[in-house]
Protein backbone atom coordinates (compact mmCIF):
# COMPACT_ATOMS: atom_id res chain seq x y z
CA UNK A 1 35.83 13.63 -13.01
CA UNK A 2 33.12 12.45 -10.40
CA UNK A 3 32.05 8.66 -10.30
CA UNK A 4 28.78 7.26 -10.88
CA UNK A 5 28.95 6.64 -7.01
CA UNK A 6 29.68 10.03 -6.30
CA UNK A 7 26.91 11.30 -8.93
CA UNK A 8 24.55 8.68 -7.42
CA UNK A 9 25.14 10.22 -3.72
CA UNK A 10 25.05 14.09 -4.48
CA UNK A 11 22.38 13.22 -6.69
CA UNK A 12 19.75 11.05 -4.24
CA UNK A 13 20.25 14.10 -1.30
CA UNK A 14 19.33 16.40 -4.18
CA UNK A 15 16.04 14.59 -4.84
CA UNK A 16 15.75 13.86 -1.22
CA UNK A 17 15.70 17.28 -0.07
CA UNK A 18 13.00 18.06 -3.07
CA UNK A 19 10.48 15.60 -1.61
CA UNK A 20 11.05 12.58 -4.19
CA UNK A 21 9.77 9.05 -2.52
CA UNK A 22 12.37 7.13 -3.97
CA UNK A 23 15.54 9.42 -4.80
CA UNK A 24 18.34 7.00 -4.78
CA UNK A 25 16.37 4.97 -7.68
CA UNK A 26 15.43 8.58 -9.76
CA UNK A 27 18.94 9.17 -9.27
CA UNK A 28 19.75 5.89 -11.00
CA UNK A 29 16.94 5.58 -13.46
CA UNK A 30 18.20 9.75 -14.41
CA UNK A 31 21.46 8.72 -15.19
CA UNK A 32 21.23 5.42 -16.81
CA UNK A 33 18.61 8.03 -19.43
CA UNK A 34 21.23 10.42 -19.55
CA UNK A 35 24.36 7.84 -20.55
CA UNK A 36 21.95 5.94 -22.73
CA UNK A 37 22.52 2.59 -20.73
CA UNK A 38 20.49 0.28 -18.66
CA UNK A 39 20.46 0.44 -15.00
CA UNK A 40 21.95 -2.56 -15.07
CA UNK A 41 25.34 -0.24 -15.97
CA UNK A 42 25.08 1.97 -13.64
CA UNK A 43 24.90 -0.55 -10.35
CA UNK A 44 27.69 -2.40 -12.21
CA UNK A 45 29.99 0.39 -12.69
CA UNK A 46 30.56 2.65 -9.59
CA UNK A 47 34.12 3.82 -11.03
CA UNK A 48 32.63 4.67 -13.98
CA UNK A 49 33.65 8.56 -14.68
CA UNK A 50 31.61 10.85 -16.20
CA UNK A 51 32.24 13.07 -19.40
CA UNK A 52 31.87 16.87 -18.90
CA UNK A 53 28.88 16.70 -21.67
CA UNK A 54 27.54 13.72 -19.50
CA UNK A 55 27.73 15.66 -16.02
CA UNK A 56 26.24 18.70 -18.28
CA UNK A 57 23.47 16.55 -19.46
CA UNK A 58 22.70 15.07 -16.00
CA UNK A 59 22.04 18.00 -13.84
CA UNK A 60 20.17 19.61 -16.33
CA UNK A 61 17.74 16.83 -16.11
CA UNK A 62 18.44 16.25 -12.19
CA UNK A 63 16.93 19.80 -11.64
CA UNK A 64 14.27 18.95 -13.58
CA UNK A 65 13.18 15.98 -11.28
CA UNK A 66 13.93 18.24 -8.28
CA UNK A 67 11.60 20.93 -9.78
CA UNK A 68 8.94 18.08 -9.43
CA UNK A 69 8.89 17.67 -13.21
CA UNK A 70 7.35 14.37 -13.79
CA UNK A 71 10.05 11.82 -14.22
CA UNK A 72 8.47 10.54 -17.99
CA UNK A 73 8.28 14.22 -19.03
CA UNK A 74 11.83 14.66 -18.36
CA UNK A 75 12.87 11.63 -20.29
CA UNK A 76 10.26 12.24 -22.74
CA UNK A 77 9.02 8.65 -22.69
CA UNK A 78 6.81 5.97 -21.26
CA UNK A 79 5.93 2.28 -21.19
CA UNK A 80 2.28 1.13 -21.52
CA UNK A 81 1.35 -1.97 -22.41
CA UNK A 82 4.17 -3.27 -23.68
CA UNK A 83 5.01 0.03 -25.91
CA UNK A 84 6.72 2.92 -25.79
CA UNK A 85 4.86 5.81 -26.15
CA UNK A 86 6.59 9.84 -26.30
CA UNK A 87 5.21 12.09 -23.71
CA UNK A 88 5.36 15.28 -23.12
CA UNK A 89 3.14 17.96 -21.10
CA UNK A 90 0.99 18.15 -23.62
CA UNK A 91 -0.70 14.67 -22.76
CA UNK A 92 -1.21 12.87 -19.60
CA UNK A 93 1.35 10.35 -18.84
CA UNK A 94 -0.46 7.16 -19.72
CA UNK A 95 -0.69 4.82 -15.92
CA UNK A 96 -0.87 0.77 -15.42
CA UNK A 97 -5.10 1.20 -14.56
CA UNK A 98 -6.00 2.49 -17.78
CA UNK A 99 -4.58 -0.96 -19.63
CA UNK A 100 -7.82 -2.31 -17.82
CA UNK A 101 -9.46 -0.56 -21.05
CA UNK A 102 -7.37 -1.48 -23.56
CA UNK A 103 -8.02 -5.25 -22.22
CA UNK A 104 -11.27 -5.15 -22.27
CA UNK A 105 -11.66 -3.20 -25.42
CA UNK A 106 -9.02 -6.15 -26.90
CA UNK A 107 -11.10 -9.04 -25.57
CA UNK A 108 -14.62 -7.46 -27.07
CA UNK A 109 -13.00 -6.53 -30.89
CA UNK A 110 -11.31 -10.00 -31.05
CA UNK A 111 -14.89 -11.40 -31.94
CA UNK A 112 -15.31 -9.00 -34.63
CA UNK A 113 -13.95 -9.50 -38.16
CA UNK A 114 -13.30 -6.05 -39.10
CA UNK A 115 -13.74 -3.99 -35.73
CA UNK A 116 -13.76 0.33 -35.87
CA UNK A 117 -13.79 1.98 -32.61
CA UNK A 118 -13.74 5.74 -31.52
CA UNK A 119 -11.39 7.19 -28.79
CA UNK A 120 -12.99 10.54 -26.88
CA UNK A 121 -9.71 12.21 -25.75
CA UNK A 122 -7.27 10.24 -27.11
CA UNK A 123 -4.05 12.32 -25.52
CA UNK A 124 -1.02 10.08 -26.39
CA UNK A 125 -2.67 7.94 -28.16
CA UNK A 126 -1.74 5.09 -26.00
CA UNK A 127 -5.14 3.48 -25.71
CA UNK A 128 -6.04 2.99 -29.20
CA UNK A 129 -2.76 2.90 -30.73
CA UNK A 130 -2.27 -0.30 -27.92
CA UNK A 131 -5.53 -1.68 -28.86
CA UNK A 132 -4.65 -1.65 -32.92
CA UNK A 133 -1.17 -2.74 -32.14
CA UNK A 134 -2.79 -6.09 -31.00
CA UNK A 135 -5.83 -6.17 -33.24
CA UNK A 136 -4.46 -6.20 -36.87
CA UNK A 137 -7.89 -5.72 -38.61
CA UNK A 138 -8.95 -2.87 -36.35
CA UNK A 139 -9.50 0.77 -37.33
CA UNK A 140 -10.10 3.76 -35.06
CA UNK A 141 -10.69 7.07 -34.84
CA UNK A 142 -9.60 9.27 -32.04
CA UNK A 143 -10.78 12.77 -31.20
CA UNK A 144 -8.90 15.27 -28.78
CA UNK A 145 -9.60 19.18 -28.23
CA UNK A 146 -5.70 19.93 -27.65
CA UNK A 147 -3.76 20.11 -30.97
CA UNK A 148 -0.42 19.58 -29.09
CA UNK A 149 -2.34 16.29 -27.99
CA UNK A 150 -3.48 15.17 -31.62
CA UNK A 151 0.69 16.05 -32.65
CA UNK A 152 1.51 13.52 -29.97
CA UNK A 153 -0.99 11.05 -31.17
CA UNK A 154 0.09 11.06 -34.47
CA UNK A 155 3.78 10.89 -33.54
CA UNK A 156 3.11 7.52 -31.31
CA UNK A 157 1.03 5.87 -33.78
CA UNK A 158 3.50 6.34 -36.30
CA UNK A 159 6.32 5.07 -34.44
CA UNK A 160 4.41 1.81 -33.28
CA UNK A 161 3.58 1.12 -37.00
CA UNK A 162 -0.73 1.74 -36.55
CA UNK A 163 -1.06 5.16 -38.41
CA UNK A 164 -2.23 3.95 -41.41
CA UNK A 165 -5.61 2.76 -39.15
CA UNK A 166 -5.92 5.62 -36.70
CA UNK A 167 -7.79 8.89 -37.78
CA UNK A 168 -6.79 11.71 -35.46
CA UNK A 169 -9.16 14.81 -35.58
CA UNK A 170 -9.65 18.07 -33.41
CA UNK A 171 -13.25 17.69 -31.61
CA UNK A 172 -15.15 18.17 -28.66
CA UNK A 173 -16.48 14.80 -27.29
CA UNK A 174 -18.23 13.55 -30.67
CA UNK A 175 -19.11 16.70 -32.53
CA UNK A 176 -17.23 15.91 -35.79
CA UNK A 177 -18.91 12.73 -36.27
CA UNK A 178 -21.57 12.56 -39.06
CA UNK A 179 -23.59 9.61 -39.77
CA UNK A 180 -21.15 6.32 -38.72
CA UNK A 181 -21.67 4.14 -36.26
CA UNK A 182 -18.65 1.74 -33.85
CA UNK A 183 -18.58 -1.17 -32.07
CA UNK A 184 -16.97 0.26 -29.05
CA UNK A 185 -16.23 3.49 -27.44
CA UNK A 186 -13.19 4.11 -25.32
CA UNK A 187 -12.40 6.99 -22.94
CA UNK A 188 -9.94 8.35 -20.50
CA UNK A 189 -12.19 12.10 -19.56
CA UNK A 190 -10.70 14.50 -17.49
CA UNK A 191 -12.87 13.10 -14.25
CA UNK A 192 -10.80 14.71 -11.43
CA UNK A 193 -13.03 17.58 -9.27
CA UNK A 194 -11.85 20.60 -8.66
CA UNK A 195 -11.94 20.18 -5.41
CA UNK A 196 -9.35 16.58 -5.52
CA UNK A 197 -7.38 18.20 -8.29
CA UNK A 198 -5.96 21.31 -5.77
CA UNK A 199 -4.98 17.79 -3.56
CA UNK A 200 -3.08 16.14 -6.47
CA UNK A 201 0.65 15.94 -5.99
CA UNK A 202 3.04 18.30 -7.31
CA UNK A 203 3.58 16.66 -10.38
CA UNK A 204 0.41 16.10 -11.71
CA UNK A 205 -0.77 19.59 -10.61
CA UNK A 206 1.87 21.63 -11.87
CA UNK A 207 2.67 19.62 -14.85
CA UNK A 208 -0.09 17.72 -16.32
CA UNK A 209 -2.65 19.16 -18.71
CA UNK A 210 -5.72 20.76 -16.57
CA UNK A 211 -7.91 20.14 -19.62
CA UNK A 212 -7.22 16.26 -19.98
CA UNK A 213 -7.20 16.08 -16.05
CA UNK A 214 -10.41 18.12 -14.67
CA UNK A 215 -13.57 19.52 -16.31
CA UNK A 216 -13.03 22.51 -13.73
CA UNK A 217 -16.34 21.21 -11.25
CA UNK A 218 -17.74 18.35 -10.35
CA UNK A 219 -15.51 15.79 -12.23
CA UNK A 220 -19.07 14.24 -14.39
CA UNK A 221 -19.67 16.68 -16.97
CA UNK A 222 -17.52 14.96 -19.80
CA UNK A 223 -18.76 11.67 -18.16
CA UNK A 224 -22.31 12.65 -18.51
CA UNK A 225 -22.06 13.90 -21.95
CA UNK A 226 -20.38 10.81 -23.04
CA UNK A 227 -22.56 7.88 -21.87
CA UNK A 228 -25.51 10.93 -23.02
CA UNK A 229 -24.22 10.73 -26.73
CA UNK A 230 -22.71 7.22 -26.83
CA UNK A 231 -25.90 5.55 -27.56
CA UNK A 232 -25.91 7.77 -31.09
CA UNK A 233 -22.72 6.33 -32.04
CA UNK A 234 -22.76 2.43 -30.95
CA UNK A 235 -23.83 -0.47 -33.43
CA UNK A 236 -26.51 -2.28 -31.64
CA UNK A 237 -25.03 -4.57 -28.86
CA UNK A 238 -21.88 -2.18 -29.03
CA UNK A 239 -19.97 -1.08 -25.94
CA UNK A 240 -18.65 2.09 -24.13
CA UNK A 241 -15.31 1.21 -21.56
CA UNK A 242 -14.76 4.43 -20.23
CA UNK A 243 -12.01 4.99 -17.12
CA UNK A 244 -13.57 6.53 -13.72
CA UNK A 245 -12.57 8.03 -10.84
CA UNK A 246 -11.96 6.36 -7.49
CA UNK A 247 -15.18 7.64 -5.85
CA UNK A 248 -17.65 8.23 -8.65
CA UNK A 249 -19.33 4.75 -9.17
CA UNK A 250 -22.65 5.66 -7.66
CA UNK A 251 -23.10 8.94 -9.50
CA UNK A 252 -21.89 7.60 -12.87
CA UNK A 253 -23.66 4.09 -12.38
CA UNK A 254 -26.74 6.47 -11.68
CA UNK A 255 -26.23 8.05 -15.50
CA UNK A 256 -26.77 5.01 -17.27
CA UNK A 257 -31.06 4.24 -18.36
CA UNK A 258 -31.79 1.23 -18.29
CA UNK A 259 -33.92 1.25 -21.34
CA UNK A 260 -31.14 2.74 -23.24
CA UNK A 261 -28.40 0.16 -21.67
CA UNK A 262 -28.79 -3.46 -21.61
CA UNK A 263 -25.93 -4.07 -19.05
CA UNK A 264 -23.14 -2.18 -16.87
CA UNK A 265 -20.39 -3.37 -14.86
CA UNK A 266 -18.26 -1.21 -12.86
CA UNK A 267 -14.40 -3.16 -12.69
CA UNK A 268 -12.13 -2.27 -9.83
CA UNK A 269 -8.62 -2.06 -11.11
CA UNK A 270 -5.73 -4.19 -9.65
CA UNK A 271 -5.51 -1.71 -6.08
CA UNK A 272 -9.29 -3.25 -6.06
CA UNK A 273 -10.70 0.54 -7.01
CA UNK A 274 -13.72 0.80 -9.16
CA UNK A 275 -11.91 2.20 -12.00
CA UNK A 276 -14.03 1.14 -15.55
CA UNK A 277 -17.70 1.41 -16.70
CA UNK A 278 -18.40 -1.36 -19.00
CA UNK A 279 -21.24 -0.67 -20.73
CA UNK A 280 -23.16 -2.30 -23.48
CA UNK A 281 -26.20 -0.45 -25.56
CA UNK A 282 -29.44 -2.70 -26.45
CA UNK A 283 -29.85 -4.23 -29.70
């Protein structure tokens, strides 16, 4: 029966030869997944054999990765803020910039008694379902046009305990909505051109949805119709925190009227990249 050490060195050429940045950690982060043990395990144990189900399991999920399947869609999971959320290619896997939202939405509700916000595109879930996690007296609703999405949704809200206060429904942008009014919007749109999204890597352009990643042309449509509509749906002084792309501050600062808009701050995310319209509505 192989090692892990042996596994670990077939393994890292396999992913090395497929193009994978880092394939001696994949290797190890793969089969720690696949034995059900930290990685701590596998550096520790180098004699450890493996089971003929184990080896089975392994390269099943080894050509996976070397496929360029996205690591978190073969394991099925992710972390985000300090959750686990299931993934699959049915949402995007949720990245460290879009917690900028979910802190900002956090430090906004906090000064609200009983705070209800509305998620455009909600796709795992992981904003809102993050944001309620922390806020106990907060209610949302989230809105996605994918049902595979909304499943997801549901699925992570349930498992991190916030289902009872998150209303998933099927809609484009805010058609659905009828007569209510929140005290912050949130967003993740698909943003990416059509012209960056044939430059994506492998993984995100073979594997990601093309609906929650692109709107097929210039990247601004679902922007534009979002801070269009917002102001329909905001409590006076409410706020819209909606994620960006990396060079579409001018254009989408450009969107906002300033009779409509009382102020608008474009944050850079930790790489120091405008990444997050913060936006509140007048009074």
């Amino acid at each position: 029966m192989p090692s892990i050490a042996e596994t670990l060195l077939k393994a890292a050429e396999i992913l090395r030869e497929s193009g994978i940045v880092e394939p001696r950690r994949e290797a190890a982060s793969l089969l720690a997944f696949t034995l059900g043990k930290d990685k701590t395990f596998v550096i520790a144990h180098n004699d450890y054999e493996l089971s003929n189900d184990e080896q089975t399991k392994f390269q099943k999920f080894l050509s996976r990765r070397a496929n360029r399947e996205p690591f978190h869609y073969v394991t099925g999971c992710q972390e985000f803020y300090g959750l686990d959320f299931i993934v699959t290619p049915d949402v995007l896997i949720p990245r460290p910039e879009t917690e900028l939202i979910v802190e900002n939405a956090i430090e906004i509700l906090r000064e609200i008694e009983k705070p209800r916000f509305c998620e455009v595109g909600t796709g795992s879930g992981c904003i809102s379902i993050s944001i309620l996690h922390e806020l106990k007296t907060a209610t949302a609703i989230g809105f996605d046009i994918s049902p595979g999405a909304l499943k997801i949704a549901r699925k992570n809200a349930a498992v991190n305990n916030v289902l009872k206060r998150f209303e998933l429904k099927k809609s484009d942008v805010f058609a659905v909505i009828e007569n209510e009014k929140f005290d912050l919007i949130v967003s993740n749109p698909p943003y990416v051109s059509l012209e960056d999204f044939a430059g994506l890597q492998r993984e995100v352009h073979d594997y990601e949805p093309y609906i929650a990643l692109t709107d097929g042309g210039s990247g601004l449509s679902i922007i534009e119709k979002i801070i269009k509509e917002s102001p329909e749906y905001l409590k006076p002084n409410g706020f819209l925190l909606m994620e960006i792309g990396y060079n579409q501050a001018p254009e989408v600062s450009r969107l906002f009227e300033a009779e409509i808009w009382k102020k608008l701050d474009i944050l850079p995310d930790l790489q120091g990249i405008p990444r997050m319209v913060k936006a509140q509505i007048a009074a």
